[in-house]
PDB file of N, CA and C in Angstrom:
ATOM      1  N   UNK A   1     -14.414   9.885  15.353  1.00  0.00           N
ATOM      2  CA  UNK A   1     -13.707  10.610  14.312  1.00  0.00           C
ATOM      3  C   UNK A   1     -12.234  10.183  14.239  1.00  0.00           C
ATOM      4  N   UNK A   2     -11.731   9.977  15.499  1.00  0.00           N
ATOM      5  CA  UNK A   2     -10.146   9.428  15.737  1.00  0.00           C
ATOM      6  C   UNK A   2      -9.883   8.453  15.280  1.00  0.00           C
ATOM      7  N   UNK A   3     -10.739   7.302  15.297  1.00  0.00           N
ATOM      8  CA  UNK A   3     -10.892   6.125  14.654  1.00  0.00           C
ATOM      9  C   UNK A   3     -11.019   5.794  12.821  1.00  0.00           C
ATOM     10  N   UNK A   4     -11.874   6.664  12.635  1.00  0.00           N
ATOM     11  CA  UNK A   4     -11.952   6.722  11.002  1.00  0.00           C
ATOM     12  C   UNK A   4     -10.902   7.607  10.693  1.00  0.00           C
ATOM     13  N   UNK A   5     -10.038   8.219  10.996  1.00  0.00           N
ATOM     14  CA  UNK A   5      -9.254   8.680  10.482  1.00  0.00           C
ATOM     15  C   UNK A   5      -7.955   8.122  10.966  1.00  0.00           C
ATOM     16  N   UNK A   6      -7.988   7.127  11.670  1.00  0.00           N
ATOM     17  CA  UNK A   6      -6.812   6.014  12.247  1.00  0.00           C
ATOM     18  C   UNK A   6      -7.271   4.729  10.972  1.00  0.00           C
ATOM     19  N   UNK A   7      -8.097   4.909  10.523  1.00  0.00           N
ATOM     20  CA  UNK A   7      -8.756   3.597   9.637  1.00  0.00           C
ATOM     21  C   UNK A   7      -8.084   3.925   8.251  1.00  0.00           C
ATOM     22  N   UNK A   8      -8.306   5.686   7.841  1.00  0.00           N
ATOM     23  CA  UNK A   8      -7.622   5.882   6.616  1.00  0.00           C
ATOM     24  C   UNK A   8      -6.302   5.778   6.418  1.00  0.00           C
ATOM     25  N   UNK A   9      -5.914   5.993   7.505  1.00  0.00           N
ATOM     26  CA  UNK A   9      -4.470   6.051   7.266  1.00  0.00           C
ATOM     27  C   UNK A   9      -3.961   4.738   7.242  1.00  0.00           C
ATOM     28  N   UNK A  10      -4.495   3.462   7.897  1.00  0.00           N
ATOM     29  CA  UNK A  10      -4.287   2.478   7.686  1.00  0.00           C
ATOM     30  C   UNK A  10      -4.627   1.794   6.377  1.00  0.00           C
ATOM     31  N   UNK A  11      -5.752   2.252   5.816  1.00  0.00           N
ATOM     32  CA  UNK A  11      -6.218   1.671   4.588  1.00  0.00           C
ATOM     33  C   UNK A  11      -4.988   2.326   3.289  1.00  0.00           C
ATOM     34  N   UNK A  12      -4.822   3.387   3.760  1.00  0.00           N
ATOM     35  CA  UNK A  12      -3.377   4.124   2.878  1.00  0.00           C
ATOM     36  C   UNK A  12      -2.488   3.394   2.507  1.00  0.00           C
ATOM     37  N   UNK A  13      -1.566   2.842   4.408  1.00  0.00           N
ATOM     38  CA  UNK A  13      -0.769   2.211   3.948  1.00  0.00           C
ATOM     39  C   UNK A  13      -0.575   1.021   3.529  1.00  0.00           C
ATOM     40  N   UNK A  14      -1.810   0.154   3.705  1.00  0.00           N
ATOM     41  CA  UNK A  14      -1.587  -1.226   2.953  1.00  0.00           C
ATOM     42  C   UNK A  14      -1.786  -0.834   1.560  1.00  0.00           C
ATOM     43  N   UNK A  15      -2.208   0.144   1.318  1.00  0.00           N
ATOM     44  CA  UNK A  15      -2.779   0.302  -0.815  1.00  0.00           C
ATOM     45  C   UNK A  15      -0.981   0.836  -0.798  1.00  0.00           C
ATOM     46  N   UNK A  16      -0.374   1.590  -0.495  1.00  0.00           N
ATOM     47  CA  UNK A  16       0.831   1.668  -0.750  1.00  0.00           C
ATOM     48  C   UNK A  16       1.531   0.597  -1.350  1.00  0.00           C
ATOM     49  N   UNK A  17       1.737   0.220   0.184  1.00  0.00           N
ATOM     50  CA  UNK A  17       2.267  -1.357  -0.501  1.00  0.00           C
ATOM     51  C   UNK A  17       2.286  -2.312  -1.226  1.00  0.00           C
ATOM     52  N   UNK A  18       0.817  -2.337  -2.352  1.00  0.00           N
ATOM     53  CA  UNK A  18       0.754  -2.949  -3.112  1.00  0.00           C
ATOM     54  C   UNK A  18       0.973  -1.962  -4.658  1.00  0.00           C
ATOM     55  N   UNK A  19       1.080  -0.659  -4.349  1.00  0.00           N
ATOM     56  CA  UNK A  19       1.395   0.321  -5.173  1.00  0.00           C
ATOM     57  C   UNK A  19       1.779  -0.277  -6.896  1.00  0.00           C
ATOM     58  N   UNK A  20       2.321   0.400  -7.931  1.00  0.00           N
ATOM     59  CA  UNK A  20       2.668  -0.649  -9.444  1.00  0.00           C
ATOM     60  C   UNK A  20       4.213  -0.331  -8.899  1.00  0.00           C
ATOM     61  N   UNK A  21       4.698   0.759  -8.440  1.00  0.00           N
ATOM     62  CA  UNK A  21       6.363   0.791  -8.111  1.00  0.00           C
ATOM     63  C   UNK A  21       6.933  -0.380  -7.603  1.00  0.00           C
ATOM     64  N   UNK A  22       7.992  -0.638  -8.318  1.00  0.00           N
ATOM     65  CA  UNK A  22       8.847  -1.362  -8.474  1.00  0.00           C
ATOM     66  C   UNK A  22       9.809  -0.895  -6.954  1.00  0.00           C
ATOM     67  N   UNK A  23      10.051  -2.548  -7.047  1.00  0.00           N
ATOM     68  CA  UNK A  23      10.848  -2.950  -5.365  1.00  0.00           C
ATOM     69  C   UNK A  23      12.225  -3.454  -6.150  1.00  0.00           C
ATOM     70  N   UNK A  24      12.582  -3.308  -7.210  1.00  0.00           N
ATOM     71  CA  UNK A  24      13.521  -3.938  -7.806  1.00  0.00           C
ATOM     72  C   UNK A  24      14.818  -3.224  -8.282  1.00  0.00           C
ATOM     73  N   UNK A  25      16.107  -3.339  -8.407  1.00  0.00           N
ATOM     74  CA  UNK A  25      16.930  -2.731  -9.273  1.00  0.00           C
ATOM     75  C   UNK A  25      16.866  -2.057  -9.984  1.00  0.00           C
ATOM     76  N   UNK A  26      15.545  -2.615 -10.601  1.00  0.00           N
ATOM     77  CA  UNK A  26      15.458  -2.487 -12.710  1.00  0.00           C
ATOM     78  C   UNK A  26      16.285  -3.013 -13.695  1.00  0.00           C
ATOM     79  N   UNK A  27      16.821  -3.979 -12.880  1.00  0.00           N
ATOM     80  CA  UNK A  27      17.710  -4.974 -14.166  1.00  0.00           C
ATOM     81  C   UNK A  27      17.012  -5.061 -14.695  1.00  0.00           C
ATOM     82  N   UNK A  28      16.929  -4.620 -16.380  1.00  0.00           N
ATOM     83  CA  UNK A  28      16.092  -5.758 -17.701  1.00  0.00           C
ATOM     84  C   UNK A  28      16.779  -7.226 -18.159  1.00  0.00           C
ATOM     85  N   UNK A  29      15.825  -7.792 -18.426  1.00  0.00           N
ATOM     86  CA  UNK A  29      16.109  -8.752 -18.630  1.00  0.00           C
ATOM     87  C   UNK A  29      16.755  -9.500 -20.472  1.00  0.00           C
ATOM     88  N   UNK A  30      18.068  -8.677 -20.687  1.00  0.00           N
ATOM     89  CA  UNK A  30      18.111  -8.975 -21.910  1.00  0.00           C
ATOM     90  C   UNK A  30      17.629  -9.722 -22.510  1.00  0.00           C
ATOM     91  N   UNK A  31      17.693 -10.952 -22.078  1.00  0.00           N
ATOM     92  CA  UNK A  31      17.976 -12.181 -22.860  1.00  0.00           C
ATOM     93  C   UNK A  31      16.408 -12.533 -23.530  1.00  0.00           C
ATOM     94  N   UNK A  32      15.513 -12.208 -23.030  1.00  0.00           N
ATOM     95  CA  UNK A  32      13.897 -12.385 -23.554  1.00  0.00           C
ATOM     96  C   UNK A  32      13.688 -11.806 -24.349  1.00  0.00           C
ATOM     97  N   UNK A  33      13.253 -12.099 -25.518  1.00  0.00           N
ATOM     98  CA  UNK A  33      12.480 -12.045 -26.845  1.00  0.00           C
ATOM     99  C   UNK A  33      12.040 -10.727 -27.246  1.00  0.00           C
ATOM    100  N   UNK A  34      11.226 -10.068 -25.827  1.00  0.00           N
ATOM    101  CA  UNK A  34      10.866  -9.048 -26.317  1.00  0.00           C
ATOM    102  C   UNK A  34      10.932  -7.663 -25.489  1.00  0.00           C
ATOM    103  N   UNK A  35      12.641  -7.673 -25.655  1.00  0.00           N
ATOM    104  CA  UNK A  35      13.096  -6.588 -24.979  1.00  0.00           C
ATOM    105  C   UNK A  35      13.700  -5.766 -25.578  1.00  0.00           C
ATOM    106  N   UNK A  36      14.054  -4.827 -26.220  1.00  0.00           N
ATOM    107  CA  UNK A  36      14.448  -3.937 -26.963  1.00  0.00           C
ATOM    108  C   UNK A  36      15.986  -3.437 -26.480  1.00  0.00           C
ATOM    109  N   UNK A  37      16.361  -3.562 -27.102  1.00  0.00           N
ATOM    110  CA  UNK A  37      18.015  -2.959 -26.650  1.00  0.00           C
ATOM    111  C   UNK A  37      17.650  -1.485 -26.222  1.00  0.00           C
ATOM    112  N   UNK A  38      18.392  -1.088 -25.737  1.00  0.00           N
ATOM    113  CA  UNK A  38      18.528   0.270 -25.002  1.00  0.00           C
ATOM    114  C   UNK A  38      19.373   0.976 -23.406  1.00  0.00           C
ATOM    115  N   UNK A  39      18.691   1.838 -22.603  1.00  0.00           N
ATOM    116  CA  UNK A  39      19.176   2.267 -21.625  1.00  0.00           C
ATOM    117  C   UNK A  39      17.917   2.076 -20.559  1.00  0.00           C
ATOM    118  N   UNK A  40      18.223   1.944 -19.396  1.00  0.00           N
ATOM    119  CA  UNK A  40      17.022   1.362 -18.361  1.00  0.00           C
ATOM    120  C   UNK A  40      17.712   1.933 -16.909  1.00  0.00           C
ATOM    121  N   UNK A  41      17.026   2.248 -16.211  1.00  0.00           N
ATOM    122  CA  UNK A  41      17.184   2.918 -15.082  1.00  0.00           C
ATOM    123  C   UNK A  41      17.493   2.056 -13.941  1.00  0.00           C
ATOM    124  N   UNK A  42      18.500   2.722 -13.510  1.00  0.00           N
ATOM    125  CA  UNK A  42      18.491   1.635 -11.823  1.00  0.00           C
ATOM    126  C   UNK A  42      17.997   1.927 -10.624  1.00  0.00           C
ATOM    127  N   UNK A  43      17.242   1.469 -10.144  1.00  0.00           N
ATOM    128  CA  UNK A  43      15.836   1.949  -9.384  1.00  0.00           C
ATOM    129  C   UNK A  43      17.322   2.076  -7.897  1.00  0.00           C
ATOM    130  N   UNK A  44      17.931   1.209  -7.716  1.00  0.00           N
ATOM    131  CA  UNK A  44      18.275   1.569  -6.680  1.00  0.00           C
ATOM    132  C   UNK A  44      19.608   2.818  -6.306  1.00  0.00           C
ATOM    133  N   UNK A  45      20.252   2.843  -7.938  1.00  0.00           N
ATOM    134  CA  UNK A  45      21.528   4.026  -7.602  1.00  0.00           C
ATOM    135  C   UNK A  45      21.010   4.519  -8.886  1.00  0.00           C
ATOM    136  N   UNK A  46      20.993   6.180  -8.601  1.00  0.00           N
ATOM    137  CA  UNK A  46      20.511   6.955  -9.719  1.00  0.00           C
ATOM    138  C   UNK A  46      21.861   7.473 -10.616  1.00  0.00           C
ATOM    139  N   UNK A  47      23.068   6.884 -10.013  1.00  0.00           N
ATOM    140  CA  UNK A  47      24.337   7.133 -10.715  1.00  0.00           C
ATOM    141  C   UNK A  47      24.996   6.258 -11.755  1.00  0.00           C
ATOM    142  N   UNK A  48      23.752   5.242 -11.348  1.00  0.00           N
ATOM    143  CA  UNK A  48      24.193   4.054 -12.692  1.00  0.00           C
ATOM    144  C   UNK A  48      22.910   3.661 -13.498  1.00  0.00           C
ATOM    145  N   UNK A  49      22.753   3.263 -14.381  1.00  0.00           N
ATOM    146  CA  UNK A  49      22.231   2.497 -15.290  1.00  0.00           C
ATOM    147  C   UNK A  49      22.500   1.499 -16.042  1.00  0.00           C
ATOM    148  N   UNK A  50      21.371   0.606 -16.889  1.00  0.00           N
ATOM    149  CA  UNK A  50      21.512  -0.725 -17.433  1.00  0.00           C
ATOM    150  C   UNK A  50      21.213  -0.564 -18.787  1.00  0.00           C
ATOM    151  N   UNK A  51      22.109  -0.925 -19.260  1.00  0.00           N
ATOM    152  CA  UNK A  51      22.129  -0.902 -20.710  1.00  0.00           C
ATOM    153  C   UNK A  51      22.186  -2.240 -21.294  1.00  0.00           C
ATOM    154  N   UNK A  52      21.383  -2.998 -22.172  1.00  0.00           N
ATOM    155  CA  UNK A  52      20.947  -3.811 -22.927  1.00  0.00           C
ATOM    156  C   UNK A  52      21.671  -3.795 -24.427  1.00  0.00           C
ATOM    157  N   UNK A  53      22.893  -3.957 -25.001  1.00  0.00           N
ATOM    158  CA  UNK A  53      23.634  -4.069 -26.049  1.00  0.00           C
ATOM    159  C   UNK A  53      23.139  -4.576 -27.206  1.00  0.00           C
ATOM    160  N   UNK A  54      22.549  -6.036 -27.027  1.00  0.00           N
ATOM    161  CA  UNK A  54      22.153  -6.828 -28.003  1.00  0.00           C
ATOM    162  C   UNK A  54      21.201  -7.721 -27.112  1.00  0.00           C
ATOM    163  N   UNK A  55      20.383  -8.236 -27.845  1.00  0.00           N
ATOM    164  CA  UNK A  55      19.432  -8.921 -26.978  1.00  0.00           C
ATOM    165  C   UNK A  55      20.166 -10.354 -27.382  1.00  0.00           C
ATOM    166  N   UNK A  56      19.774 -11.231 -26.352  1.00  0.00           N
ATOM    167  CA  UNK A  56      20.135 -12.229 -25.642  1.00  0.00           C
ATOM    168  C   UNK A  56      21.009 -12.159 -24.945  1.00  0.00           C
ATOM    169  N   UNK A  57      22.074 -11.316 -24.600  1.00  0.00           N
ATOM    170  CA  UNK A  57      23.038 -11.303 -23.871  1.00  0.00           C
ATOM    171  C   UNK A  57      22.377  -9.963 -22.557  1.00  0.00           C
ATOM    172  N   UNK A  58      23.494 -10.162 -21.410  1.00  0.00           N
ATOM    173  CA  UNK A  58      23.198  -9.944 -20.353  1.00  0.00           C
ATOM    174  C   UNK A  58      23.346  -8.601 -20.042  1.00  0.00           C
ATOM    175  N   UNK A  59      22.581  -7.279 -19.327  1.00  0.00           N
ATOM    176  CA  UNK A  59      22.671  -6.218 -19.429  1.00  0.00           C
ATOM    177  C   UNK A  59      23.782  -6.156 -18.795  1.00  0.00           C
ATOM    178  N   UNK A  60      24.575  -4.302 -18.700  1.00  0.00           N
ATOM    179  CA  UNK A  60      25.991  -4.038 -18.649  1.00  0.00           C
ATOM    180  C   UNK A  60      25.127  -3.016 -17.366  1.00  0.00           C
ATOM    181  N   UNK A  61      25.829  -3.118 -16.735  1.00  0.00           N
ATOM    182  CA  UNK A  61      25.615  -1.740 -15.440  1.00  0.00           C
ATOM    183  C   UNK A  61      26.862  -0.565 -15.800  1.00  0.00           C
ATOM    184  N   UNK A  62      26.327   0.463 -16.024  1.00  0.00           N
ATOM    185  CA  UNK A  62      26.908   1.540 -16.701  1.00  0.00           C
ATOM    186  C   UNK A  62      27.195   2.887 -15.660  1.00  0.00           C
ATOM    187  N   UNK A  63      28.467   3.216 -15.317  1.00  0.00           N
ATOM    188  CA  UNK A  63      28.106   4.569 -14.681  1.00  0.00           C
ATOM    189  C   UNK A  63      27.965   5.466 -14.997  1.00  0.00           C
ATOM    190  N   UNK A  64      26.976   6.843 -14.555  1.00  0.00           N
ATOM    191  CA  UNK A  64      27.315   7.986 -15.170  1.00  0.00           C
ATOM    192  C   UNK A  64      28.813   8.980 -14.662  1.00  0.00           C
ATOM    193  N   UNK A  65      29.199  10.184 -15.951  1.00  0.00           N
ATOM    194  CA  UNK A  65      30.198  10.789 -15.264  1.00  0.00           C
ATOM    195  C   UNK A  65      30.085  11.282 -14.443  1.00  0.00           C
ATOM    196  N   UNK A  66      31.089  11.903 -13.547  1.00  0.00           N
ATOM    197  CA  UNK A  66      31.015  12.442 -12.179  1.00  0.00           C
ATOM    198  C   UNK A  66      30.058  13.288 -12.233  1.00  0.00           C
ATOM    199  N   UNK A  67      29.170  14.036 -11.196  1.00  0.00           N
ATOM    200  CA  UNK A  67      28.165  15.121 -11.036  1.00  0.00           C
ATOM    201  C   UNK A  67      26.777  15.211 -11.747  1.00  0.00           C
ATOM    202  N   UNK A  68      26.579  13.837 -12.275  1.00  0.00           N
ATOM    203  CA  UNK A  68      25.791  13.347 -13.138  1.00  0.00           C
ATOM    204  C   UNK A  68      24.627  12.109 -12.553  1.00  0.00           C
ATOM    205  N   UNK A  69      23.777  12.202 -12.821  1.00  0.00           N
ATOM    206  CA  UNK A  69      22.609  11.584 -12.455  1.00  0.00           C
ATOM    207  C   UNK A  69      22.101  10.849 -13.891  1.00  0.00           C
ATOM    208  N   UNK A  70      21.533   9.978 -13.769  1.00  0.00           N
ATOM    209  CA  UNK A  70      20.592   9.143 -15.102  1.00  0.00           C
ATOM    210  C   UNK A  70      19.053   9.493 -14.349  1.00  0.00           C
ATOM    211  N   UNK A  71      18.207  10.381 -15.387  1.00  0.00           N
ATOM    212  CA  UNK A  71      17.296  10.800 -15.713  1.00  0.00           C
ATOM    213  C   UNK A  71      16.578   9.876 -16.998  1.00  0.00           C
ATOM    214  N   UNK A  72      15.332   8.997 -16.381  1.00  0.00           N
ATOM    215  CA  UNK A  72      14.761   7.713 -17.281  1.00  0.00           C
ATOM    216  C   UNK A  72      14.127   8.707 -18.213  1.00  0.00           C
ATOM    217  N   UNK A  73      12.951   9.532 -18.154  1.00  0.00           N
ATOM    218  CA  UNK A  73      12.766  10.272 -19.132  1.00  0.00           C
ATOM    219  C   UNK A  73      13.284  10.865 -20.258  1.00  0.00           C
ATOM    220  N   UNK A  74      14.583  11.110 -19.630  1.00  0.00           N
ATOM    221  CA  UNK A  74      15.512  11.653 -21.098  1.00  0.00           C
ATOM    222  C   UNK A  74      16.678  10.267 -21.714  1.00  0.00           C
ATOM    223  N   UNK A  75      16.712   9.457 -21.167  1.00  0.00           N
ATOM    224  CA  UNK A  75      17.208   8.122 -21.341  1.00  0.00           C
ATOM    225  C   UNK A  75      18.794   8.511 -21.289  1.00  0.00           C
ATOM    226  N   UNK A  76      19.232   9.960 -20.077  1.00  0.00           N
ATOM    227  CA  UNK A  76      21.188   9.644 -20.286  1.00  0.00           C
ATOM    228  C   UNK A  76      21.225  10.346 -19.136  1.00  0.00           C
ATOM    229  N   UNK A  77      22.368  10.703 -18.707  1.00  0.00           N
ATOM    230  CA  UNK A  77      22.777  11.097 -17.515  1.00  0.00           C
ATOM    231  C   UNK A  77      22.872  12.927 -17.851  1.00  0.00           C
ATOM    232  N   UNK A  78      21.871  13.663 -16.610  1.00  0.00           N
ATOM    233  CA  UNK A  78      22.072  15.210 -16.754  1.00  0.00           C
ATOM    234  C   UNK A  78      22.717  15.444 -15.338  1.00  0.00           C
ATOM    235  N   UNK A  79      23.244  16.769 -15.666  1.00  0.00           N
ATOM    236  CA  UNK A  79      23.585  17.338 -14.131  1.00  0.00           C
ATOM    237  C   UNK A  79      22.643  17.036 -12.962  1.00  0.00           C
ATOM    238  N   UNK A  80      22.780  17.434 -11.839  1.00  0.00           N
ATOM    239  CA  UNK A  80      22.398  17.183 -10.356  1.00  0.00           C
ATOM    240  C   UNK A  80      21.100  18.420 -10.781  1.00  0.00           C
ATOM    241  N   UNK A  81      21.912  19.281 -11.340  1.00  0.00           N
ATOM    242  CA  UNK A  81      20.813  20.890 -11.342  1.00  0.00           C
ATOM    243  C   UNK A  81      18.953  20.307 -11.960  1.00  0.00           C
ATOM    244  N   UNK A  82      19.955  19.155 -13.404  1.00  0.00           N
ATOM    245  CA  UNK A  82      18.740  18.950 -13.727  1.00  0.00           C
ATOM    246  C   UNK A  82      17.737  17.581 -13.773  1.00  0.00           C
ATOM    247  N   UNK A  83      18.743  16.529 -12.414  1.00  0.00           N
ATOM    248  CA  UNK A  83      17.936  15.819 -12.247  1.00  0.00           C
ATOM    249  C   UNK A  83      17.019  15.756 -11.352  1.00  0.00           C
ATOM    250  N   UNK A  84      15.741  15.240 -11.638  1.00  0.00           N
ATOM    251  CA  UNK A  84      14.619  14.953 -10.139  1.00  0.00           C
ATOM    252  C   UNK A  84      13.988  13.153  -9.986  1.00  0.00           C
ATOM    253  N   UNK A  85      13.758  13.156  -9.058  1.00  0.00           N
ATOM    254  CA  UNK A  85      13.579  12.093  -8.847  1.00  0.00           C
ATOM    255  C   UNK A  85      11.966  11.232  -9.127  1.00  0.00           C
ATOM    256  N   UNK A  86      11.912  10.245  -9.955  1.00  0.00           N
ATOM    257  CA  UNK A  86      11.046   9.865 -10.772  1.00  0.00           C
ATOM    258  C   UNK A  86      10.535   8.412 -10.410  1.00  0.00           C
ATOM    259  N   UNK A  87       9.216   8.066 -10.475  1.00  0.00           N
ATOM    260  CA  UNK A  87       8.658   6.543  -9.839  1.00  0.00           C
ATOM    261  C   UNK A  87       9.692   5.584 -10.593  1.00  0.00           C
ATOM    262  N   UNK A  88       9.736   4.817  -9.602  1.00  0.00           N
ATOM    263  CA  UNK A  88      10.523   3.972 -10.262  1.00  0.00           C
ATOM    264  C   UNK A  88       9.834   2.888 -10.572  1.00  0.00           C
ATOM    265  N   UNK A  89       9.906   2.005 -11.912  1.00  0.00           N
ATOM    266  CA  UNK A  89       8.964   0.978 -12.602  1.00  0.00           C
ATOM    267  C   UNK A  89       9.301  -0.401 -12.697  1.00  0.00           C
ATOM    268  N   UNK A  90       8.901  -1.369 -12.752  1.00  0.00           N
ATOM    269  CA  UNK A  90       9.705  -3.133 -12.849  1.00  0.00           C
ATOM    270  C   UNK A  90      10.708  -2.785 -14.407  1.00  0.00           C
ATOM    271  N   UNK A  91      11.260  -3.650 -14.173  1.00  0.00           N
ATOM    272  CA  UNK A  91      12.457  -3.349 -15.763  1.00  0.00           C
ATOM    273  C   UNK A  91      11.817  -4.422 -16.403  1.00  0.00           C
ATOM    274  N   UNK A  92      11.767  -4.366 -17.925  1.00  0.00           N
ATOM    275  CA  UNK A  92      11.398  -5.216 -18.887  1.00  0.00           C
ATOM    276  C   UNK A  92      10.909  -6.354 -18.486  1.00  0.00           C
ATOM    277  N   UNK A  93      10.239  -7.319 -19.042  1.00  0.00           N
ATOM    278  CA  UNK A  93      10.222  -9.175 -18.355  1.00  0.00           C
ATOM    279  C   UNK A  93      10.114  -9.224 -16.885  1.00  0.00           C
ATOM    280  N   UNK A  94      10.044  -8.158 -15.976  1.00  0.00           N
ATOM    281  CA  UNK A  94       9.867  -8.588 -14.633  1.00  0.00           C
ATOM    282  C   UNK A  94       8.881  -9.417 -14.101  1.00  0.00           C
TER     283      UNK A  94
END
């Protein structure tokens, strides 16, 4: 029984690791064809984000104001009260 349940937990964590979450920043990749201008999340600081201006040119790393978090769902920065923390995904062209 110790064993199969030493087996699941192992089988767990290798499926983890191949999980769809993103290991990345979330830089998008402006400059490709088919990326849409907008706002994009930064997987690694939830106090900044990437914003895409015009396509072909290179995204802008953006901070939010003080006490403020970037929330990808609502695409802008809310209070601390009302941010939570959300999977994080490959950015555009990854």
């Amino acid at each position: 029984m110790k064993t199969a349940f030493a087996l699941v937990l192992i089988v767990a964590f290798v499926a983890s690791a191949f999980a769809v979450y993103s290991h990345t920043d979330g830089k998008p990749d402006c400059t490709a064809k088919n990326v849409a201008t907008g706002s994009f999340r930064n997987n690694y600081d939830p106090t900044r984000y990437w914003v895409c201006e015009k396509v072909g040119e290179s995204p802008t790393s953006v901070p939010c104001p003080q006490e403020t978090g970037f929330l990808d769902s609502k695409k802008s920065c809310v209070g601390w009260d009302q941010w939570v923390w959300e999977e994080p995904y490959d950015p555009p062209t990854a």
